[in-house]
Protein backbone atom coordinates (compact mmCIF):
# COMPACT_ATOMS: atom_id res chain seq x y z
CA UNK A 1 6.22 -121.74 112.68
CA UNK A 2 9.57 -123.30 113.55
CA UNK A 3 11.49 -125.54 110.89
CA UNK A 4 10.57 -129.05 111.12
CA UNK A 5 6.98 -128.50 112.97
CA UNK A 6 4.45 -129.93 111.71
CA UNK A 7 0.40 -129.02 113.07
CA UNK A 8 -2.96 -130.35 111.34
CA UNK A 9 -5.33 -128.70 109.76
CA UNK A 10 -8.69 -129.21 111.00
CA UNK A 11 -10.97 -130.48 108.26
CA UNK A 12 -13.59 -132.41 107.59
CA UNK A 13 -12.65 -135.10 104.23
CA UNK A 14 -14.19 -137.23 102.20
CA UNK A 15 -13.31 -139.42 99.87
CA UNK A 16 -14.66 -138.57 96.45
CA UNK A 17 -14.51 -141.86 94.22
CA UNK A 18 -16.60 -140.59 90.94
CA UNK A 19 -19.89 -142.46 92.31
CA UNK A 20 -23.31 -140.99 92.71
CA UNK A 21 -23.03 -142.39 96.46
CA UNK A 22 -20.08 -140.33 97.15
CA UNK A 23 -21.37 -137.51 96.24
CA UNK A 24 -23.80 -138.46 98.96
CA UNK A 25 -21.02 -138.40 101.22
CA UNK A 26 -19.78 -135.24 100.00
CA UNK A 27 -22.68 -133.43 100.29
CA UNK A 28 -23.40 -135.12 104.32
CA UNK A 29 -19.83 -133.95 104.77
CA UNK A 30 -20.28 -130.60 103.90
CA UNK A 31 -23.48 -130.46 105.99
CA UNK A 32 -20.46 -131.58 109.08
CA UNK A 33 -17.95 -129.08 108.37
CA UNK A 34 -20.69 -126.14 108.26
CA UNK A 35 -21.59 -127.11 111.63
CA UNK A 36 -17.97 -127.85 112.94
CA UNK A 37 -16.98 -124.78 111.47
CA UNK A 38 -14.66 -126.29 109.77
CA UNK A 39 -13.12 -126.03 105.66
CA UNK A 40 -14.15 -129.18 103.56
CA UNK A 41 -11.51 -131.28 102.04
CA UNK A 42 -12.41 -133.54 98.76
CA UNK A 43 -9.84 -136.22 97.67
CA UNK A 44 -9.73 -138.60 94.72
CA UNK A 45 -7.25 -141.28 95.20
CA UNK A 46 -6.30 -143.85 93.02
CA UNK A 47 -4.91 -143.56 89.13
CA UNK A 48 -8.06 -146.13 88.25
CA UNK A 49 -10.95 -144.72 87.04
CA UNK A 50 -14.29 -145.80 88.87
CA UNK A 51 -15.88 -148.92 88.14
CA UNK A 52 -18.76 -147.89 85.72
CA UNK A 53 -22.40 -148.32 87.49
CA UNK A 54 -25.16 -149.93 86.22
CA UNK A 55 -26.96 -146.93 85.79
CA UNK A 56 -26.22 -144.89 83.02
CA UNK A 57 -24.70 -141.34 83.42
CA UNK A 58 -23.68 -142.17 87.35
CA UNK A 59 -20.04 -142.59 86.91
CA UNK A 60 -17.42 -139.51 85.48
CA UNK A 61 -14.32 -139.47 84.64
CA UNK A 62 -11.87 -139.39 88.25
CA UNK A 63 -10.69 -135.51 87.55
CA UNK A 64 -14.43 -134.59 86.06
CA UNK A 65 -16.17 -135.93 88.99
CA UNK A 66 -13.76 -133.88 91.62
CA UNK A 67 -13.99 -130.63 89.86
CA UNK A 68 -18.08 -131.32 89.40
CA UNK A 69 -18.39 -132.08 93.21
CA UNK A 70 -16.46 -129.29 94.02
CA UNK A 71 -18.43 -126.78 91.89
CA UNK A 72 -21.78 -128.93 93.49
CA UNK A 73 -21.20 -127.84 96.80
CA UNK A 74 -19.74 -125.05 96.35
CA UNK A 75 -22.43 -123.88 94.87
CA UNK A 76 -25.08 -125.49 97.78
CA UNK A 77 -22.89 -124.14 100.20
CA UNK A 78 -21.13 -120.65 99.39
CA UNK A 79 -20.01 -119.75 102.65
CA UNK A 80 -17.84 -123.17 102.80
CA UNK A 81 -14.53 -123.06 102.35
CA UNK A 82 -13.41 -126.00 100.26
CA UNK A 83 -10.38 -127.80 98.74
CA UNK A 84 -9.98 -130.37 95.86
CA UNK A 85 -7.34 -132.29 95.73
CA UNK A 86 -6.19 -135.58 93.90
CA UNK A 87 -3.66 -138.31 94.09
CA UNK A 88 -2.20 -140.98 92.15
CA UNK A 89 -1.78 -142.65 95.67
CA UNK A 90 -4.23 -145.78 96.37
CA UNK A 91 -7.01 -145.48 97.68
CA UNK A 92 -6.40 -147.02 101.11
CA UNK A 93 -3.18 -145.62 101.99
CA UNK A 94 -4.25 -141.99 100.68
CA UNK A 95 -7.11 -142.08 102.93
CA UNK A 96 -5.75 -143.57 105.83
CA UNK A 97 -3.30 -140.74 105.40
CA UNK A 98 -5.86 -138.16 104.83
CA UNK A 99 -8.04 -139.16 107.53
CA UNK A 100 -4.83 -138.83 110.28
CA UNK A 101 -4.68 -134.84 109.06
CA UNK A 102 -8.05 -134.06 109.29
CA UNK A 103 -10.85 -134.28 112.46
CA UNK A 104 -13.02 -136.25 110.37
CA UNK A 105 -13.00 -138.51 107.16
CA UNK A 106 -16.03 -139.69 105.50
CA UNK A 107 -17.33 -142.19 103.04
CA UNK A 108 -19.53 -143.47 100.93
CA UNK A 109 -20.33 -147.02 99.40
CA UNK A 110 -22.66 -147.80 96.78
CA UNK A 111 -25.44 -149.81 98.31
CA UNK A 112 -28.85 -150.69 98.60
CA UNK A 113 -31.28 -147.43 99.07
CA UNK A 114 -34.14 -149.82 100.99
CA UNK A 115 -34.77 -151.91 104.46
CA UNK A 116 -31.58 -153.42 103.57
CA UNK A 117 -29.72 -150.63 104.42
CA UNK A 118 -26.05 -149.96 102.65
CA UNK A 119 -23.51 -152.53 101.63
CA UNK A 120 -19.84 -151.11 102.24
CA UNK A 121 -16.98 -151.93 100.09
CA UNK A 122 -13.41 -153.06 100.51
CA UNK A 123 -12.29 -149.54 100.46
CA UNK A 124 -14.69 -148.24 103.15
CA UNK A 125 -13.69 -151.29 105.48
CA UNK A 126 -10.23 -151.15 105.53
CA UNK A 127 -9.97 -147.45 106.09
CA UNK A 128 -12.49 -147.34 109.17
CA UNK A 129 -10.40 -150.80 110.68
CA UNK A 130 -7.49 -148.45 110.88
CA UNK A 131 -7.87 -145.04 110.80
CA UNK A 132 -6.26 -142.67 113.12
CA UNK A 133 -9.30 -140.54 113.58
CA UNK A 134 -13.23 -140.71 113.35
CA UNK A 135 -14.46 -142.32 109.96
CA UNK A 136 -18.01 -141.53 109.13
CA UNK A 137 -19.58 -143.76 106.88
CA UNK A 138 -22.59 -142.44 104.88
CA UNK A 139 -25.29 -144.81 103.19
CA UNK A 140 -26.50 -144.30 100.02
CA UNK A 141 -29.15 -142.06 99.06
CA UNK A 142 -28.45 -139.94 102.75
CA UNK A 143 -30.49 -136.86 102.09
CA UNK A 144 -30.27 -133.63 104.59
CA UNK A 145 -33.90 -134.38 105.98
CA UNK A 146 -32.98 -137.62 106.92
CA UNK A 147 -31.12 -136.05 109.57
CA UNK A 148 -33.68 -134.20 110.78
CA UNK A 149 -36.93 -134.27 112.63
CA UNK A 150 -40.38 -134.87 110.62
CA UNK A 151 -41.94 -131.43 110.54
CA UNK A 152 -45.60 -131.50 110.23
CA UNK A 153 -46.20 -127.69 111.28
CA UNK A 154 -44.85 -126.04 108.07
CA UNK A 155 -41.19 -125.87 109.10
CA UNK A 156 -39.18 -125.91 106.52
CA UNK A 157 -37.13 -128.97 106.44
CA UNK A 158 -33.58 -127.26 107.07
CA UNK A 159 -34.90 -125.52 109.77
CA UNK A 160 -36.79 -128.90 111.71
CA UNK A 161 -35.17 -130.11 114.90
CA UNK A 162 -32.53 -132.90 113.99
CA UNK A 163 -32.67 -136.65 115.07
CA UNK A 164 -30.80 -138.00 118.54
CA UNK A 165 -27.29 -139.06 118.50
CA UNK A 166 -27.09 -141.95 119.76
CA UNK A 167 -23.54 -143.70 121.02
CA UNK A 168 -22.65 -147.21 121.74
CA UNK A 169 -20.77 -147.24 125.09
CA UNK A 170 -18.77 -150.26 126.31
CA UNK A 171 -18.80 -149.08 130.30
CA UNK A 172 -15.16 -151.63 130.26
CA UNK A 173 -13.40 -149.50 127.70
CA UNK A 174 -15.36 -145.46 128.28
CA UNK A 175 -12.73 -143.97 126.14
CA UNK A 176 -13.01 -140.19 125.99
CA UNK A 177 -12.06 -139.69 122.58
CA UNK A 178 -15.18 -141.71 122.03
CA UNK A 179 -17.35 -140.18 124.14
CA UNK A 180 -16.11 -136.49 123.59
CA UNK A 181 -17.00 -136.88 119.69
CA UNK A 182 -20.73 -138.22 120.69
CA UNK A 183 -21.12 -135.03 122.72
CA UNK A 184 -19.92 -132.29 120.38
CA UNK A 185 -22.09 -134.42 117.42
CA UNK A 186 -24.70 -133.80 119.49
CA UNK A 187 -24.03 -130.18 120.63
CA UNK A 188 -23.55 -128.68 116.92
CA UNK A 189 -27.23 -130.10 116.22
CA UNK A 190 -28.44 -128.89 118.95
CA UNK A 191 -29.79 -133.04 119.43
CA UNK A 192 -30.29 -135.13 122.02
CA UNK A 193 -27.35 -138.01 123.15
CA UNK A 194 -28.89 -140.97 123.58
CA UNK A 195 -25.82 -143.17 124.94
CA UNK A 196 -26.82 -147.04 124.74
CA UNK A 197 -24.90 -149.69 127.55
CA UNK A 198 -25.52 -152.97 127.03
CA UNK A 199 -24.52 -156.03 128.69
CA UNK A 200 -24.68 -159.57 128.78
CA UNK A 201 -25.71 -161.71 131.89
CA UNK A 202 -25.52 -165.67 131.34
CA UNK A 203 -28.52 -167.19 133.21
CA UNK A 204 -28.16 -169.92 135.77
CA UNK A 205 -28.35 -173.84 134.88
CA UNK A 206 -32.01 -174.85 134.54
CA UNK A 207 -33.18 -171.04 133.77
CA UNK A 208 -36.32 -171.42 131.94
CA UNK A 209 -35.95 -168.78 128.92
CA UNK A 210 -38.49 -165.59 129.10
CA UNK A 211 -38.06 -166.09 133.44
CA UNK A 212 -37.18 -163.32 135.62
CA UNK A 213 -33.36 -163.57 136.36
CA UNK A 214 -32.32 -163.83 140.26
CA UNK A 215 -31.37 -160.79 142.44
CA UNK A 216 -27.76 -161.24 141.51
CA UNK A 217 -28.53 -160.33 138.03
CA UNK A 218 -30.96 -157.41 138.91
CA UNK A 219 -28.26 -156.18 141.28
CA UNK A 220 -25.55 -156.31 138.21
CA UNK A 221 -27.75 -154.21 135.92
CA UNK A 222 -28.36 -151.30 138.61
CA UNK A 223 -24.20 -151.38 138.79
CA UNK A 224 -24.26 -150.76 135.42
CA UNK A 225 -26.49 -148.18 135.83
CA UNK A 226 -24.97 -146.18 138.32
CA UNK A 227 -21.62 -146.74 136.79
CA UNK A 228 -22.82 -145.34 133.55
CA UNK A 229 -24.39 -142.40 135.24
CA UNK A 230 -21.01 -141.93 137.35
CA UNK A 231 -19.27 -142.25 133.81
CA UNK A 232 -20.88 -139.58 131.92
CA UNK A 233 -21.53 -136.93 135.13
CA UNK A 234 -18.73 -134.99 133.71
CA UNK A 235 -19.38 -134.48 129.77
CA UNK A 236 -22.84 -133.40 131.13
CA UNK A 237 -21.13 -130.47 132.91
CA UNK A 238 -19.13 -130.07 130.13
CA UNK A 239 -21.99 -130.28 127.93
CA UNK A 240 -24.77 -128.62 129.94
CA UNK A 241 -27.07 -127.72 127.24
CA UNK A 242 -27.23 -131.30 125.61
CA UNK A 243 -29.95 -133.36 126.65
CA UNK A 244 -28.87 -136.65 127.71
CA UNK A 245 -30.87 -140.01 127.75
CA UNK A 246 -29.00 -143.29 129.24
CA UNK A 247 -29.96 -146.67 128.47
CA UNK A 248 -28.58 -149.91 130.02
CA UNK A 249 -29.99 -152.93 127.99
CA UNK A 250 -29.45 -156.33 128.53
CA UNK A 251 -28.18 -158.08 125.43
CA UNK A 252 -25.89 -157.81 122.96
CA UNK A 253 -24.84 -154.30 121.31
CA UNK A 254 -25.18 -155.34 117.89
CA UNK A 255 -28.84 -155.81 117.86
CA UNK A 256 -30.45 -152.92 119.99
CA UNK A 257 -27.72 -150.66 118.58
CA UNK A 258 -29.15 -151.36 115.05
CA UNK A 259 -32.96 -150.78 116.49
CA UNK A 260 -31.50 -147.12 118.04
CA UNK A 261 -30.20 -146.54 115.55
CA UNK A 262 -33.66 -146.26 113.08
CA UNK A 263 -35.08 -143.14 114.66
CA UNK A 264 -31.44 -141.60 114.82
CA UNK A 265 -29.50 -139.21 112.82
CA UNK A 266 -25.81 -140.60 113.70
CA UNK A 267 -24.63 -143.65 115.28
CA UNK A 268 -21.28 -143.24 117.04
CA UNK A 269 -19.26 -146.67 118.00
CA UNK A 270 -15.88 -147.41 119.12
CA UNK A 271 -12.89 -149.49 117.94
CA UNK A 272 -10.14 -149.99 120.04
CA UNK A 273 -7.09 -149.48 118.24
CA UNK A 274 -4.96 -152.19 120.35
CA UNK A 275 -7.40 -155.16 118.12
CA UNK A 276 -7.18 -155.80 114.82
CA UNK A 277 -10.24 -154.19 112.57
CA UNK A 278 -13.44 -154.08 112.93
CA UNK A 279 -15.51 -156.17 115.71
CA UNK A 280 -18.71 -158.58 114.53
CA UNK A 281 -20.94 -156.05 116.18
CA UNK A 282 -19.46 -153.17 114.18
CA UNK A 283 -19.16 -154.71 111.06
CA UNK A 284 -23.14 -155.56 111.32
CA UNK A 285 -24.04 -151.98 112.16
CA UNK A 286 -22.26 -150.34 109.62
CA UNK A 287 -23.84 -152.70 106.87
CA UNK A 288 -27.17 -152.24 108.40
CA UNK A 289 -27.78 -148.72 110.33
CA UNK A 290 -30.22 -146.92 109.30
CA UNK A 291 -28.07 -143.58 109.41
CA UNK A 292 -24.55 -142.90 109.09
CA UNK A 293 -22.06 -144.20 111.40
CA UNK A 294 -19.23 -142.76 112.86
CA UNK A 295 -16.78 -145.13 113.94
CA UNK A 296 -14.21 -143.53 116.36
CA UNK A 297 -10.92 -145.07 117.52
CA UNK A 298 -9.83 -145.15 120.80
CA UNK A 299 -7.40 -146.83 123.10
């Protein structure tokens, strides 16, 4: 390599933060980089030790809990190659900087394990609002068959067919970089890509609600149809084994994104790097999907 070059590594990272929710994360992460292919990076920023939980025996010691995830997976996953590493660097900044080396970072949150999905902290937030690459955030309690399809024939549960992707396309901004990491999420599972459109048309003065809209309206949502189909003709070349399912829903993306997103094993959104953080929409899904949620910038 020439003096002065610099390349990055391909990993998949995750921040490790002493919490029995990021092991979670860790353990959803190395589930990613044995598909991708790909060594596992674990990182413990910060010179803090974690907050103590409220349940007993949940929280370790910063350096324990690195080397005891490490040694974890490691130990779930032999053929992994994996590296620990930890910083004195804040959180934030040491992940934002980590996530710009690596083709994925991911994180956990502590949160609620019921309907109410997961709550996501400060931390988790401000890394995914400005990240240079794909952040994956992981709920708590994320098991490996959560991913995966209900088998009722015996399968065993590593081996059952794994849940739809499903991405959340704004047909104004298709960004590739979005829409390539939906399809290769999809290909390494071997799942179906369900990509979700929606779009909002304002009725007429006088529309009574529930109403069939006028022609106009109709007329718009078959554009969006065809230009969704026109968008994604060439990833399904690209992609010709994925099976592809396109929806155009009228509405607004935060609320039938969140419905997709309960029979799904990933949810992949956008953010467009040229607006500050995270949109209303995202910031609802990523509270309240009920899988992870990879949130992938893009110009």
């Amino acid at each position: 390599m020439t003096s002065g070059t610099r390349t990055r590594t391909r990993t998949i990272t995750v921040g490790i933060d002493g919490s029995r929710t990021g092991l979670d994360a860790a353990d959803w992460a190395a589930r990613e980089a044995e598909r991708r292919r790909l060594p596992l990076r674990l990182l413990h920023a910060g010179t803090e030790p974690p907050v103590p939980a409220p349940v007993p025996d949940v929280d370790l010691p910063a350096r324990t809990a690195l080397d005891r995830a490490a040694v974890q997976l490691a130990y779930a996953h032999p053929a992994l190659d994996i590296i620990a590493r930890r910083t004195e660097t804040p959180a934030v900044p040491a992940l934002l900087a980590a996530a710009a080396e690596a083709e994925t970072l991911v994180l956990g949150s502590r949160g609620f394990t019921g309907f109410a999905g997961f709550l996501v902290g400060s931390v988790a937030l401000a890394v995914a609002a400005r990240a240079e690459r794909p952040v994956v955030l992981v709920r708590a309690g994320e098991l490996a068959e959560d991913e995966r399809m209900p088998a009722d024939d015996g399968t065993p549960p590593g081996r059952a067919a794994y849940l739809p992707v499903v991405l959340g396309l704004d047909l104004d901004h298709p960004a590739d970089r979005l829409i390539a990491y939906a399809f290769e999420a999809a290909a390494v599972r071997s799942a179906p890509l369900h990509v979700v459109h929606t779009w909002t048309a304002l009725p007429p003065t006088g529309h009574a609600p529930g109403a069939p809209l006028p022609g106009d309206a109709a007329e718009r949502e078959e554009g969006e149809r065809r230009t969704l189909t026109t968008t994604l003709q060439p990833w399904r070349h690209k992609f010709p084994e994925t099976d592809v399912l396109e929806r155009v829903i009228p509405g607004h993306p935060g609320h039938h994104l969140l419905r997709a997103s309960i029979p799904a094993g990933l949810l992949v959104i956008g953010r467009r790097t040229s607006a500050p953080g995270l949109g209303r929409a995202a910031r609802s899904l990523i509270h309240h999907a009920g899988c992870p949620v990879a949130v992938v910038p893009h110009t």
